[in-house]
PDB file of N, CA and C in Angstrom:
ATOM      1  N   UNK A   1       0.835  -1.200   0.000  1.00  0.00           N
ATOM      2  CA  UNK A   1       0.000   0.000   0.000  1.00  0.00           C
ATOM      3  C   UNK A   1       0.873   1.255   0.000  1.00  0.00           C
ATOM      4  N   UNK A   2       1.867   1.328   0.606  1.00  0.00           N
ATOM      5  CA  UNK A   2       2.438   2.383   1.178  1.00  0.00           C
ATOM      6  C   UNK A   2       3.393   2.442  -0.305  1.00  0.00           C
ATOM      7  N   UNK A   3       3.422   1.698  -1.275  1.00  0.00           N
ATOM      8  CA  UNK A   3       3.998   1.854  -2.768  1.00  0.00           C
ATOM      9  C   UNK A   3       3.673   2.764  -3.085  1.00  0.00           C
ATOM     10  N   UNK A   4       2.006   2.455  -3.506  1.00  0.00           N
ATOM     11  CA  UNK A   4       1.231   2.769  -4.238  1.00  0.00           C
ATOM     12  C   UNK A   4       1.003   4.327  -3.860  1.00  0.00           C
ATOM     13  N   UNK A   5       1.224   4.521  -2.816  1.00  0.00           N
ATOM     14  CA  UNK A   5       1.096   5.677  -1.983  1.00  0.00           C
ATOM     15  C   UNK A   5       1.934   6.974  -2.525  1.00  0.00           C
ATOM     16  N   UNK A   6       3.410   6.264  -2.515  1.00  0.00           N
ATOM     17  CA  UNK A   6       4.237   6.625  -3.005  1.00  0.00           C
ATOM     18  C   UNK A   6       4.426   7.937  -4.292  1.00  0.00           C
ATOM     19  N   UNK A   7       4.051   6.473  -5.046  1.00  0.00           N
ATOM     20  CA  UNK A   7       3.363   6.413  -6.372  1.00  0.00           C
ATOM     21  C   UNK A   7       2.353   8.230  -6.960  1.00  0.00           C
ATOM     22  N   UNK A   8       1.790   8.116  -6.012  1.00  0.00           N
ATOM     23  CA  UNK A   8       0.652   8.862  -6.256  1.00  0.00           C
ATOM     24  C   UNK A   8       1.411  10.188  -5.770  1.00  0.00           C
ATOM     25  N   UNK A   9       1.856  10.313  -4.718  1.00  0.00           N
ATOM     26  CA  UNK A   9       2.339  11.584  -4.841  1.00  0.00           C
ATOM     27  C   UNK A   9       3.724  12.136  -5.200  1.00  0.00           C
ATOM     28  N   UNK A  10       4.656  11.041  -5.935  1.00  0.00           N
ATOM     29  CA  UNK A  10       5.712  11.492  -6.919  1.00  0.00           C
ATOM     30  C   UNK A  10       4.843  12.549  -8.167  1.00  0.00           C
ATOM     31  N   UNK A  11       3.595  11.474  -8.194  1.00  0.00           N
ATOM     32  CA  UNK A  11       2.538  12.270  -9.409  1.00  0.00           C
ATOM     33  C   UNK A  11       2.523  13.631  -9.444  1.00  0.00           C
ATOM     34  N   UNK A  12       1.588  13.894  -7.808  1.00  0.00           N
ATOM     35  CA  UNK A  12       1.223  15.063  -7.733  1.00  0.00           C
ATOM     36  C   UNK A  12       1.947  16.166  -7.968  1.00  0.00           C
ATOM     37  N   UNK A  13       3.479  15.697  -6.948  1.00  0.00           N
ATOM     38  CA  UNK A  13       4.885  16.692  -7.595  1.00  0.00           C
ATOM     39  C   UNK A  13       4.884  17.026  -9.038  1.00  0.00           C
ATOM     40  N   UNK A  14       5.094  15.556  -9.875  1.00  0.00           N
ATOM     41  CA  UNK A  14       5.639  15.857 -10.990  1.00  0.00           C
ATOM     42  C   UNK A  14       4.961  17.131 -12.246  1.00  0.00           C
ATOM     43  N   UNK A  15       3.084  16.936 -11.655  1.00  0.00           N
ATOM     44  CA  UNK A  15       2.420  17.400 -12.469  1.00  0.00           C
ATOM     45  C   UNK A  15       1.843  18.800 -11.801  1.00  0.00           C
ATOM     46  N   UNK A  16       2.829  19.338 -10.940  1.00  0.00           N
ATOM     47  CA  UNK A  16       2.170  20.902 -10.500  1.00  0.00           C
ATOM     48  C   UNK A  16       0.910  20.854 -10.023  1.00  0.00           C
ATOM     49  N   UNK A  17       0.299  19.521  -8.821  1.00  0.00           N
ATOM     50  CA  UNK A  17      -0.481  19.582  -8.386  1.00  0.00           C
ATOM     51  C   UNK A  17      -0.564  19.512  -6.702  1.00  0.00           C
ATOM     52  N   UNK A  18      -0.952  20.678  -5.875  1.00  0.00           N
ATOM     53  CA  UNK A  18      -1.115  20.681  -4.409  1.00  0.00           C
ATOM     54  C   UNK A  18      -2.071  19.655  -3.754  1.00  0.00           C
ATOM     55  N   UNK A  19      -1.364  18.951  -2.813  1.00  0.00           N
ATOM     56  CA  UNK A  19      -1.902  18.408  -1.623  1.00  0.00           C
ATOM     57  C   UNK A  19      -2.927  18.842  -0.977  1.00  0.00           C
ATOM     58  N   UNK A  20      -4.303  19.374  -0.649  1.00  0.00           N
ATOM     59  CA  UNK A  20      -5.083  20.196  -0.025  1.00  0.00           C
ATOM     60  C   UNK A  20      -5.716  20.268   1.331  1.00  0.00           C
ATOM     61  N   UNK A  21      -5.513  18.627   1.311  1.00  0.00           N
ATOM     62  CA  UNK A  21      -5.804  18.143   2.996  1.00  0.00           C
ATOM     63  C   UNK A  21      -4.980  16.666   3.320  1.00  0.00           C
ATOM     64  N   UNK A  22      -6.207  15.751   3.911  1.00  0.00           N
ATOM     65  CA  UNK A  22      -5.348  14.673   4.189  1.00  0.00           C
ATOM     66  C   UNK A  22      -5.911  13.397   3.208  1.00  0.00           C
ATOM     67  N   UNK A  23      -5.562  12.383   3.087  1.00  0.00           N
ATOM     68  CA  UNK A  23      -5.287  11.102   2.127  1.00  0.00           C
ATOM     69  C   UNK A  23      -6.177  10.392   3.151  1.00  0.00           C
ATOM     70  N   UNK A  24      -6.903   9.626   2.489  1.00  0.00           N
ATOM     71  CA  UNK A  24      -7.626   8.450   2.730  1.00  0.00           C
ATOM     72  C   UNK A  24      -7.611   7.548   2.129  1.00  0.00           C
ATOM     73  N   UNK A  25      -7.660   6.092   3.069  1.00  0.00           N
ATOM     74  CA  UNK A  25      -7.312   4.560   2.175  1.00  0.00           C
ATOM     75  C   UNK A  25      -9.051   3.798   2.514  1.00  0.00           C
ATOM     76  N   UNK A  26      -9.878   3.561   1.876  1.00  0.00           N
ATOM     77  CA  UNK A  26     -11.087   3.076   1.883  1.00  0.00           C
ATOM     78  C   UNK A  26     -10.731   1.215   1.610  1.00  0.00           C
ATOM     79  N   UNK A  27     -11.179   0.676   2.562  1.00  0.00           N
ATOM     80  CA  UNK A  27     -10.929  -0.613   2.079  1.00  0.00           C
ATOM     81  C   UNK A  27     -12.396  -1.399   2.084  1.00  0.00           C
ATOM     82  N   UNK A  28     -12.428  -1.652   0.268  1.00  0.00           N
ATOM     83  CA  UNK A  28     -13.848  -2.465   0.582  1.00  0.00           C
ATOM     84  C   UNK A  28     -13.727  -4.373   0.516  1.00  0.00           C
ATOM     85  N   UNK A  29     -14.726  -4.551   1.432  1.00  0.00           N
ATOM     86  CA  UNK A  29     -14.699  -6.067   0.390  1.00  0.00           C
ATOM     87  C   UNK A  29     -16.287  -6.568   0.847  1.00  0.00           C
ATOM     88  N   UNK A  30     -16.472  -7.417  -0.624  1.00  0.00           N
ATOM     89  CA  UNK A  30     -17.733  -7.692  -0.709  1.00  0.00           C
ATOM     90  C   UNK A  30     -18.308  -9.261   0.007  1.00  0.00           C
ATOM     91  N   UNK A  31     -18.708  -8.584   1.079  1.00  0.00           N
ATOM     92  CA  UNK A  31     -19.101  -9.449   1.925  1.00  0.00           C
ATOM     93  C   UNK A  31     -20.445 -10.974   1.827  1.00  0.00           C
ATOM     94  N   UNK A  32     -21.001 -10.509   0.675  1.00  0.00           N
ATOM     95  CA  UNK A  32     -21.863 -11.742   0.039  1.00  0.00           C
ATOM     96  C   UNK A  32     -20.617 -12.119  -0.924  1.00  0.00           C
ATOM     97  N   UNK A  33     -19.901 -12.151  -1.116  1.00  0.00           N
ATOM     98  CA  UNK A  33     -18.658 -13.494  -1.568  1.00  0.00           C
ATOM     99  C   UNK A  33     -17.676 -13.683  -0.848  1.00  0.00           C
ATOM    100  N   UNK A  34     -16.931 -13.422   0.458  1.00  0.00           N
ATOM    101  CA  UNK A  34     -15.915 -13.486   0.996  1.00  0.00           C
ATOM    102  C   UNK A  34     -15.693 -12.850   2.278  1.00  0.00           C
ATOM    103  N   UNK A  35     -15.405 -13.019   3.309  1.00  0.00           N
ATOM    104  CA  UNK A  35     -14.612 -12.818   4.717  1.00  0.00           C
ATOM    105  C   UNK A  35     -13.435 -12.630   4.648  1.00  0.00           C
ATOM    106  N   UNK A  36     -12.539 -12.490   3.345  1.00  0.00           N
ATOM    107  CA  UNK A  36     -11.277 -12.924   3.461  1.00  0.00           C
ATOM    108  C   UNK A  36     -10.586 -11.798   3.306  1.00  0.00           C
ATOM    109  N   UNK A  37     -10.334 -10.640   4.600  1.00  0.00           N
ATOM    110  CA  UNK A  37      -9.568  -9.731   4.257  1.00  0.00           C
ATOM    111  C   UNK A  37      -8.431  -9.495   3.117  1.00  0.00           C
ATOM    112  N   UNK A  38      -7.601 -10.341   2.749  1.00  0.00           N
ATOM    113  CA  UNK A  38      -6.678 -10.492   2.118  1.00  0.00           C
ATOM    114  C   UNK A  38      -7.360 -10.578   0.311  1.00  0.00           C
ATOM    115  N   UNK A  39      -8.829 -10.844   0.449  1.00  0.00           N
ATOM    116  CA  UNK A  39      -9.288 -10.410  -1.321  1.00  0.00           C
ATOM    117  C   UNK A  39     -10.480  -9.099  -1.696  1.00  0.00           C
ATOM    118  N   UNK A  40      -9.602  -8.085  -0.528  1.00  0.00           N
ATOM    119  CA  UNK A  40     -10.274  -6.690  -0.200  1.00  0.00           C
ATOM    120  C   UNK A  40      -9.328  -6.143  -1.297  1.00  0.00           C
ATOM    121  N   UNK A  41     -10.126  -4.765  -1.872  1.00  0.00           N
ATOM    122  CA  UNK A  41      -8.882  -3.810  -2.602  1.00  0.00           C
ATOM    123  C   UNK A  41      -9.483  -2.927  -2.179  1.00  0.00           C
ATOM    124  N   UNK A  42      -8.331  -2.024  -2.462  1.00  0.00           N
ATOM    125  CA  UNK A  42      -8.356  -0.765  -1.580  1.00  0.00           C
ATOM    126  C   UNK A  42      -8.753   0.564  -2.533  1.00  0.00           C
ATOM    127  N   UNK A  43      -8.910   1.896  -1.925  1.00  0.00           N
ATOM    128  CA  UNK A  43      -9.456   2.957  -2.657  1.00  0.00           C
ATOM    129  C   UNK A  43      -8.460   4.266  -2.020  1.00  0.00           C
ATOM    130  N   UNK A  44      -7.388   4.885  -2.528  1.00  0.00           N
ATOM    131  CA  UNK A  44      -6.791   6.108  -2.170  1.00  0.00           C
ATOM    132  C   UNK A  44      -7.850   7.128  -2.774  1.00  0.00           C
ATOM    133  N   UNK A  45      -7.483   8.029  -1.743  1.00  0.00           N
ATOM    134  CA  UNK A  45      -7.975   9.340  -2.358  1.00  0.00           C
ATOM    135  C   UNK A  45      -7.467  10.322  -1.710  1.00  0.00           C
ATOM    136  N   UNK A  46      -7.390  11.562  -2.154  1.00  0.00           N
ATOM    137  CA  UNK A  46      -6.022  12.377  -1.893  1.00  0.00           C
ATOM    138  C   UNK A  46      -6.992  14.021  -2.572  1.00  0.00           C
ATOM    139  N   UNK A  47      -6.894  15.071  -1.596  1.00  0.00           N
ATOM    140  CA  UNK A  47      -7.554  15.912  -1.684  1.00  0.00           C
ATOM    141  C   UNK A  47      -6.443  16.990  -2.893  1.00  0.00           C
ATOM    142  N   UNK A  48      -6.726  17.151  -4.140  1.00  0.00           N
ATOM    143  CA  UNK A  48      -5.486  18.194  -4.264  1.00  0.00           C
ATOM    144  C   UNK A  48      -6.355  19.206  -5.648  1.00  0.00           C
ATOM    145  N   UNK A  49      -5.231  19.870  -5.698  1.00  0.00           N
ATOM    146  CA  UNK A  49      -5.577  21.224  -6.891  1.00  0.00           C
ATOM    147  C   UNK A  49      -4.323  21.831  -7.847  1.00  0.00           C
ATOM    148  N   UNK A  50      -4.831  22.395  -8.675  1.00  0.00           N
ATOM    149  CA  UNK A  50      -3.789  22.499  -9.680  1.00  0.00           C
ATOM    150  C   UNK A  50      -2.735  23.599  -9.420  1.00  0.00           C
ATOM    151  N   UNK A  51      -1.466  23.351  -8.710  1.00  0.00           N
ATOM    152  CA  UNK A  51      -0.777  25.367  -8.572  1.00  0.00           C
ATOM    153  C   UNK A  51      -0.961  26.224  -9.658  1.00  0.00           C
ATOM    154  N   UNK A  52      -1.240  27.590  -9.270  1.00  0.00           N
ATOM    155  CA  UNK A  52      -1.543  28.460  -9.648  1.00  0.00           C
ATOM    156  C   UNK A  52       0.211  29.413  -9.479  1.00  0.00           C
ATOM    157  N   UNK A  53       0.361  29.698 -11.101  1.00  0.00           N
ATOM    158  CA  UNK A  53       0.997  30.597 -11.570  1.00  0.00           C
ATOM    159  C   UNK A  53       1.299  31.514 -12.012  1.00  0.00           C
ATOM    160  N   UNK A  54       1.649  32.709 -11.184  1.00  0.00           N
ATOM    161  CA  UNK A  54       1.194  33.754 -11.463  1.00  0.00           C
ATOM    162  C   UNK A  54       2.674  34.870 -12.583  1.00  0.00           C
ATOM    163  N   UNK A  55       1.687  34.989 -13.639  1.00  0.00           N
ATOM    164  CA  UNK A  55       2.637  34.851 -14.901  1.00  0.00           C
ATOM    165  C   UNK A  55       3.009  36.462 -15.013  1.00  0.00           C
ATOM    166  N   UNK A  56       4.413  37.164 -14.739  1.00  0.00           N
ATOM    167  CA  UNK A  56       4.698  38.521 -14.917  1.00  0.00           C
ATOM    168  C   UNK A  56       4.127  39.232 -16.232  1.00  0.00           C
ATOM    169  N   UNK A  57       3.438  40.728 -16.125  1.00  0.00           N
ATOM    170  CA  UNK A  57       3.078  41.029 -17.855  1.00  0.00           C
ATOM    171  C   UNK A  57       4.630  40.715 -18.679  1.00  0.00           C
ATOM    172  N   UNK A  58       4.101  40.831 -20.000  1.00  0.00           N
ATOM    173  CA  UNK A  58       5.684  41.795 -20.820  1.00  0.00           C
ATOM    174  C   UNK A  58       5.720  42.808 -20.980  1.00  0.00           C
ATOM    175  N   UNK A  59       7.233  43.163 -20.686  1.00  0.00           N
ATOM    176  CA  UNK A  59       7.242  44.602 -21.086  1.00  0.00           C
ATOM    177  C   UNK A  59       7.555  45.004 -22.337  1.00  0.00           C
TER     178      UNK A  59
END
């Protein structure tokens, strides 16, 4: 998990996008087929926004 985590916010760096709050890991699993924690997948989600650049006129 903590890869994938990773993962996601090398992203955010790479693509000029802010962090805005905190990250959440949602873990579902569907309980009319399985008990078996281990065939749960998981759901990140990550609050963010695009930086804002503030571009000098020309002179």
């Amino acid at each position: 998990m903590l890869t994938q985590l990773k993962k996601l916010l090398h992203y955010c760096d790479t693509h000029d996008y802010i962090i805005t709050g905190d990250a959440f890991r949602i873990m579902q699993v569907d309980v009319s087929l399985t008990d078996q924690y281990d065939e749960a997948y998981y759901e990140i989600q990550i609050p963010i926004q695009e930086k804002v650049t503030s571009k000098q006129p020309s002179k």
